[in-house]
PDB file of N, CA and C in Angstrom:
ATOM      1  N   UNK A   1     134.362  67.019 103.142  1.00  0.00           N
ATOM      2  CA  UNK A   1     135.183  68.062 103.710  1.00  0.00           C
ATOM      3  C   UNK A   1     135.344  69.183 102.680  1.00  0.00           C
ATOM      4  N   UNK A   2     134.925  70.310 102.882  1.00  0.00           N
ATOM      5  CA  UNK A   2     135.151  71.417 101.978  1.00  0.00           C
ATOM      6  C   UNK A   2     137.006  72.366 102.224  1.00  0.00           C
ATOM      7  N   UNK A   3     137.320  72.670 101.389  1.00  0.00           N
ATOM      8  CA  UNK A   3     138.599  72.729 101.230  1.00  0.00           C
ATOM      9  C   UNK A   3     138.590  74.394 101.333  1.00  0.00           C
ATOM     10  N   UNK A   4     139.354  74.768 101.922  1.00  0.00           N
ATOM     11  CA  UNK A   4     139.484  76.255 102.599  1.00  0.00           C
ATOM     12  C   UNK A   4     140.698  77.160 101.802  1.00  0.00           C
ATOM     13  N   UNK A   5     140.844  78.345 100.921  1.00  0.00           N
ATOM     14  CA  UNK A   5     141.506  78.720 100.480  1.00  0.00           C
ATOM     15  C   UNK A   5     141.877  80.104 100.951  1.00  0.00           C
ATOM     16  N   UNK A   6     142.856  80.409 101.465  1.00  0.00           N
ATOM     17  CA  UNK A   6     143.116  81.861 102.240  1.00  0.00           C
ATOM     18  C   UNK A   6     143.595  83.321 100.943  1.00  0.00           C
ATOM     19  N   UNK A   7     142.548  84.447 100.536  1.00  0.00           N
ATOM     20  CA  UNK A   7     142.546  84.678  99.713  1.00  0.00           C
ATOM     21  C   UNK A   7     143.041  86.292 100.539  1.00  0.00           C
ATOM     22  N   UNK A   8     143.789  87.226  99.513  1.00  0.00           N
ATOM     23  CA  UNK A   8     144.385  88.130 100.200  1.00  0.00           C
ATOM     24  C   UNK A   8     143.026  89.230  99.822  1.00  0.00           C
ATOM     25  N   UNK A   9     142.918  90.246 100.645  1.00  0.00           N
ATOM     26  CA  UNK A   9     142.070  91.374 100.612  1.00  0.00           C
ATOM     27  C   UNK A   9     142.558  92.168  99.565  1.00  0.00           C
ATOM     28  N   UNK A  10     141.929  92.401  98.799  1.00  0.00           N
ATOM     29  CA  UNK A  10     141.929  93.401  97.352  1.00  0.00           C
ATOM     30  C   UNK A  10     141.309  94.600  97.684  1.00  0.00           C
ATOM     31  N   UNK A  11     141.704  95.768  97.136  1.00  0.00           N
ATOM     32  CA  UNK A  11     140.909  96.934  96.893  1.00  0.00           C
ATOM     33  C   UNK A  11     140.360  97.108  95.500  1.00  0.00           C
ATOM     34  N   UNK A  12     141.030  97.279  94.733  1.00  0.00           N
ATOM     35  CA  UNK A  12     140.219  97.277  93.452  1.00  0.00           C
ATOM     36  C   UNK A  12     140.796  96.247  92.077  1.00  0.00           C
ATOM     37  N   UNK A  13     141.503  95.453  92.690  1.00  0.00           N
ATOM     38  CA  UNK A  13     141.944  93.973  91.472  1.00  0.00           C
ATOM     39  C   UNK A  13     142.643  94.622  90.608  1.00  0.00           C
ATOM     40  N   UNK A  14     143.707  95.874  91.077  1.00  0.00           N
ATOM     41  CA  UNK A  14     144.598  95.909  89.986  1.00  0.00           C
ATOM     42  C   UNK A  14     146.410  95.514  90.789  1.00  0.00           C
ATOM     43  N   UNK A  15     145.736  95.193  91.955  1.00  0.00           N
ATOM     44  CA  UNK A  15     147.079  94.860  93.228  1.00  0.00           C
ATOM     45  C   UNK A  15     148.344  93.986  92.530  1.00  0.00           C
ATOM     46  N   UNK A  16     147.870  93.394  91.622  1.00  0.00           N
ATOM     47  CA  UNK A  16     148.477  92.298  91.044  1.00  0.00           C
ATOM     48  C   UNK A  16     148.875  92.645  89.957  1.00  0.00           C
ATOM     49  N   UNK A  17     148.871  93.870  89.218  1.00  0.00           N
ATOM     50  CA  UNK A  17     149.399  94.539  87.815  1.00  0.00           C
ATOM     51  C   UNK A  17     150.161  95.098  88.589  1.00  0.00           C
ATOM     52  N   UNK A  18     149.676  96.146  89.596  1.00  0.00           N
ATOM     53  CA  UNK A  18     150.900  96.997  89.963  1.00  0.00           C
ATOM     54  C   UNK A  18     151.953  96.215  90.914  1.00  0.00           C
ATOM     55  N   UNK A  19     152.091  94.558  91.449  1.00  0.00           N
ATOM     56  CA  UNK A  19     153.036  94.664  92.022  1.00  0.00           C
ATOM     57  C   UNK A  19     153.726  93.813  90.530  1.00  0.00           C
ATOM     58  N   UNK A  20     153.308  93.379  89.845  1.00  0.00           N
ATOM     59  CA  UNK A  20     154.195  92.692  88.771  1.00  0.00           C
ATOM     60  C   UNK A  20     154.844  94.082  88.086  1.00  0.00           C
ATOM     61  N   UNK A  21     154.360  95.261  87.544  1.00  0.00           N
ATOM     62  CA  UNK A  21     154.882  96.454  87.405  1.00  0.00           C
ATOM     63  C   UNK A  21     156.026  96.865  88.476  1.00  0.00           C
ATOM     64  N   UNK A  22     156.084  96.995  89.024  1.00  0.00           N
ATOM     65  CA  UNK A  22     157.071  96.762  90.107  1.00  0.00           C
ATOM     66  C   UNK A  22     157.834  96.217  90.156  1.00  0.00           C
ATOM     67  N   UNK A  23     157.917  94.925  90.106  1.00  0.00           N
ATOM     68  CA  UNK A  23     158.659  93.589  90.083  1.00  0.00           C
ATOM     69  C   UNK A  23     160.133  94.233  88.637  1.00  0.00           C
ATOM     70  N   UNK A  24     159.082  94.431  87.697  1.00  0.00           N
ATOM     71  CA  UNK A  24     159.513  94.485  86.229  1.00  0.00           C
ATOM     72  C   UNK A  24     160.790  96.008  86.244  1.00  0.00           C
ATOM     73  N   UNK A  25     160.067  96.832  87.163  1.00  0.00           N
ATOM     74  CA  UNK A  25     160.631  98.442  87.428  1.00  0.00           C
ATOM     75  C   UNK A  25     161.932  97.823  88.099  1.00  0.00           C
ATOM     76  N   UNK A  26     161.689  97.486  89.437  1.00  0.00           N
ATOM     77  CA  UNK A  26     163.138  96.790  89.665  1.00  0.00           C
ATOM     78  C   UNK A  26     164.122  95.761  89.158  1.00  0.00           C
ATOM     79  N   UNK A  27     163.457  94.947  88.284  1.00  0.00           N
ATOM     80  CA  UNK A  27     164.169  94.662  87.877  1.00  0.00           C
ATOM     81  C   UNK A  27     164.948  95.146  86.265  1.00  0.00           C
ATOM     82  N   UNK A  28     165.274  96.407  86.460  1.00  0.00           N
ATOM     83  CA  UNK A  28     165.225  96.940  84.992  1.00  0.00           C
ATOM     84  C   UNK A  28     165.016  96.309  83.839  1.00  0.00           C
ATOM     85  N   UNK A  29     163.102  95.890  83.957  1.00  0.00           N
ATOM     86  CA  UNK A  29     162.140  95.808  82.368  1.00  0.00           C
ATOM     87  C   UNK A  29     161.716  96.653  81.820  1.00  0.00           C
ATOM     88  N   UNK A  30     161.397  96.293  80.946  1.00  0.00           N
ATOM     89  CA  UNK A  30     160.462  97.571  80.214  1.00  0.00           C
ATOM     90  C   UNK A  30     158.987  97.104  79.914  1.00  0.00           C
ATOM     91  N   UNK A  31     159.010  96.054  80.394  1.00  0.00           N
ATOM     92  CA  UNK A  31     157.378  95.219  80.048  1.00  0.00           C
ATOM     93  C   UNK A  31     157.563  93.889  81.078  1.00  0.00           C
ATOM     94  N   UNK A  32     156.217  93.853  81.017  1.00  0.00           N
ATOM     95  CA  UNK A  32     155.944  92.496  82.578  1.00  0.00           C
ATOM     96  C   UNK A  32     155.822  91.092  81.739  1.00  0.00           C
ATOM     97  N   UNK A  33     156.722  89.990  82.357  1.00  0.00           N
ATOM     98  CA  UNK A  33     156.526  88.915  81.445  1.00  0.00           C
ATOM     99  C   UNK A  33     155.209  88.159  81.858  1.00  0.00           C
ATOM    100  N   UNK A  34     154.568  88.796  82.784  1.00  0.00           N
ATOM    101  CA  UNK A  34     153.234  88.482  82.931  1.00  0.00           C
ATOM    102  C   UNK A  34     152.002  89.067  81.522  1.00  0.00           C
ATOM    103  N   UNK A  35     151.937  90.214  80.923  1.00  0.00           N
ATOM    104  CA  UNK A  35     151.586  90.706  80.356  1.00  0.00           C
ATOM    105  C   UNK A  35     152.704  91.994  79.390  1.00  0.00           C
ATOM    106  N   UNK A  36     153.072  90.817  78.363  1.00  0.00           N
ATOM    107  CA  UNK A  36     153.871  91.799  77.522  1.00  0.00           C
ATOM    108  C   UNK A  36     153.373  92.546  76.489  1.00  0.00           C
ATOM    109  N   UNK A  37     153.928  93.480  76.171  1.00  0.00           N
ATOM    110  CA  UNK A  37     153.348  94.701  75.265  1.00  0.00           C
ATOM    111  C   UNK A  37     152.734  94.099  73.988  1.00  0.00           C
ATOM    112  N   UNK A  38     153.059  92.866  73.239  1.00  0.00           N
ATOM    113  CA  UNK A  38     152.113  92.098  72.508  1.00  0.00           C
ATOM    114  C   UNK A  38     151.231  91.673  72.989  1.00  0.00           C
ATOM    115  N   UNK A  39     150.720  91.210  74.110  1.00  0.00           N
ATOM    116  CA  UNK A  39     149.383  90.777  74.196  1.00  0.00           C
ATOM    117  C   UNK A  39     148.358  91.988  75.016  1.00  0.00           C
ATOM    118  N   UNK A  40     148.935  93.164  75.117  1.00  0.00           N
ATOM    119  CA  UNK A  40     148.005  94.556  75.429  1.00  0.00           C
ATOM    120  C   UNK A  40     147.760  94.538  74.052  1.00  0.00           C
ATOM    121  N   UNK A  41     148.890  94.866  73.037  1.00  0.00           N
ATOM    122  CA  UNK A  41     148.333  95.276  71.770  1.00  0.00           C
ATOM    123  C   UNK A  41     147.125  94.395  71.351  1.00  0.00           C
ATOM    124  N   UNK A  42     147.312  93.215  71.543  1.00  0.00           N
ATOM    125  CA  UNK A  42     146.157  91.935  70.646  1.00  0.00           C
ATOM    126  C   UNK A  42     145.319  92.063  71.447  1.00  0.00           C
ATOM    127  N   UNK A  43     144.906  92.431  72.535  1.00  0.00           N
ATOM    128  CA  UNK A  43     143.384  92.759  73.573  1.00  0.00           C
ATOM    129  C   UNK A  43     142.842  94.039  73.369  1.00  0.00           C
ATOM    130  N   UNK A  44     143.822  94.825  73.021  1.00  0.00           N
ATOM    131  CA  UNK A  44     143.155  96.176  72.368  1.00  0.00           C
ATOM    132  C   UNK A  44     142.501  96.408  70.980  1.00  0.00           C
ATOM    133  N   UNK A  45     143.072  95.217  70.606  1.00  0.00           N
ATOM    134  CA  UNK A  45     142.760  95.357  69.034  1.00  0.00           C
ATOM    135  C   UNK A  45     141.421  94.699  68.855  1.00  0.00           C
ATOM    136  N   UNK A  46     141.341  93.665  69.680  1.00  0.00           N
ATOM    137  CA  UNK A  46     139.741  92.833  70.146  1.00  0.00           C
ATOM    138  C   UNK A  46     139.195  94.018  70.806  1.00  0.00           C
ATOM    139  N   UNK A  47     139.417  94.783  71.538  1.00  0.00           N
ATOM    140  CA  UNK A  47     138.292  95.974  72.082  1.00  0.00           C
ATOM    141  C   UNK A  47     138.008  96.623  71.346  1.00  0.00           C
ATOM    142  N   UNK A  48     138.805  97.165  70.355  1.00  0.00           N
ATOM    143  CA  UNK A  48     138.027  98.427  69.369  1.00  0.00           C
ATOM    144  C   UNK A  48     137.270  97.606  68.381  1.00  0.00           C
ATOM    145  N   UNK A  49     137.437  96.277  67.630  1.00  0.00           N
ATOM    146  CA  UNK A  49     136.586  95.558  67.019  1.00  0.00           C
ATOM    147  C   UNK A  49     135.312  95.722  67.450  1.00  0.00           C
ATOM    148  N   UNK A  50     135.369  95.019  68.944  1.00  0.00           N
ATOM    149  CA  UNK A  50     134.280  95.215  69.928  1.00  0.00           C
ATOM    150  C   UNK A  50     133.299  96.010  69.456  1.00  0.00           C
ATOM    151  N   UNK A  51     133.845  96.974  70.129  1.00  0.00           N
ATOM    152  CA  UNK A  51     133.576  98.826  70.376  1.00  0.00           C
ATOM    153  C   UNK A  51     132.881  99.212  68.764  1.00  0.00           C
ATOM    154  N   UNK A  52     133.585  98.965  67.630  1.00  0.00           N
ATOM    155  CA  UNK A  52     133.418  99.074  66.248  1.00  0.00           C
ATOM    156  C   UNK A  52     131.967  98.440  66.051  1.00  0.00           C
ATOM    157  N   UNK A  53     131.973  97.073  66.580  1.00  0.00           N
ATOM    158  CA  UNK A  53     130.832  95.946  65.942  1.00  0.00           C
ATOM    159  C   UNK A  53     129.457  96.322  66.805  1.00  0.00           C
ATOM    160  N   UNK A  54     129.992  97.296  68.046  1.00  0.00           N
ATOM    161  CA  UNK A  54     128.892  97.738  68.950  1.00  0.00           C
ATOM    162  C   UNK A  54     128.435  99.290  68.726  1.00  0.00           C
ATOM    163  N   UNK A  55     129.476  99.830  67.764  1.00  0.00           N
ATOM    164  CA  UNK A  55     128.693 101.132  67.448  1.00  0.00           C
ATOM    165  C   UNK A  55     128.997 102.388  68.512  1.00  0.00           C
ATOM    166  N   UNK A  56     130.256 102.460  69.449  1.00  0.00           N
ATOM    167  CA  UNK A  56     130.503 102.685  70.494  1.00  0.00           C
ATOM    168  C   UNK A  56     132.118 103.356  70.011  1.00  0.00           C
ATOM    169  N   UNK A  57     132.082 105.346  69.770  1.00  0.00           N
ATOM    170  CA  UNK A  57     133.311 105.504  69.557  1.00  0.00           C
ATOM    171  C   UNK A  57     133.549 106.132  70.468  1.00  0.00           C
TER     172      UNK A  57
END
């Protein structure tokens, strides 16, 4: 029996930042405890490494 998962229609896969942004706006945050302003900083800091080690400014 294959198992059936009902998946919501996306437009461009950011549906889910902006309703947690949202979430965070009403509830007067200043950052999503889904993605807090430390772990943008530590993924950005892996991209410009990236970007650096690829020669790409």
């Amino acid at each position: 029996m294959t198992a059936c998962y009902p998946v919501p229609e996306q437009i461009n896969g950011y549906e889910y930042e902006a309703a947690a942004c949202a979430r965070a706006i009403r509830a007067g945050q200043t950052e999503c405890e889904e993605m807090p302003h430390s772990e943008t900083l530590r993924l950005m800091r892996i991209l410009d490494t990236v970007r650096e080690q690829w020669g790409f400014k």
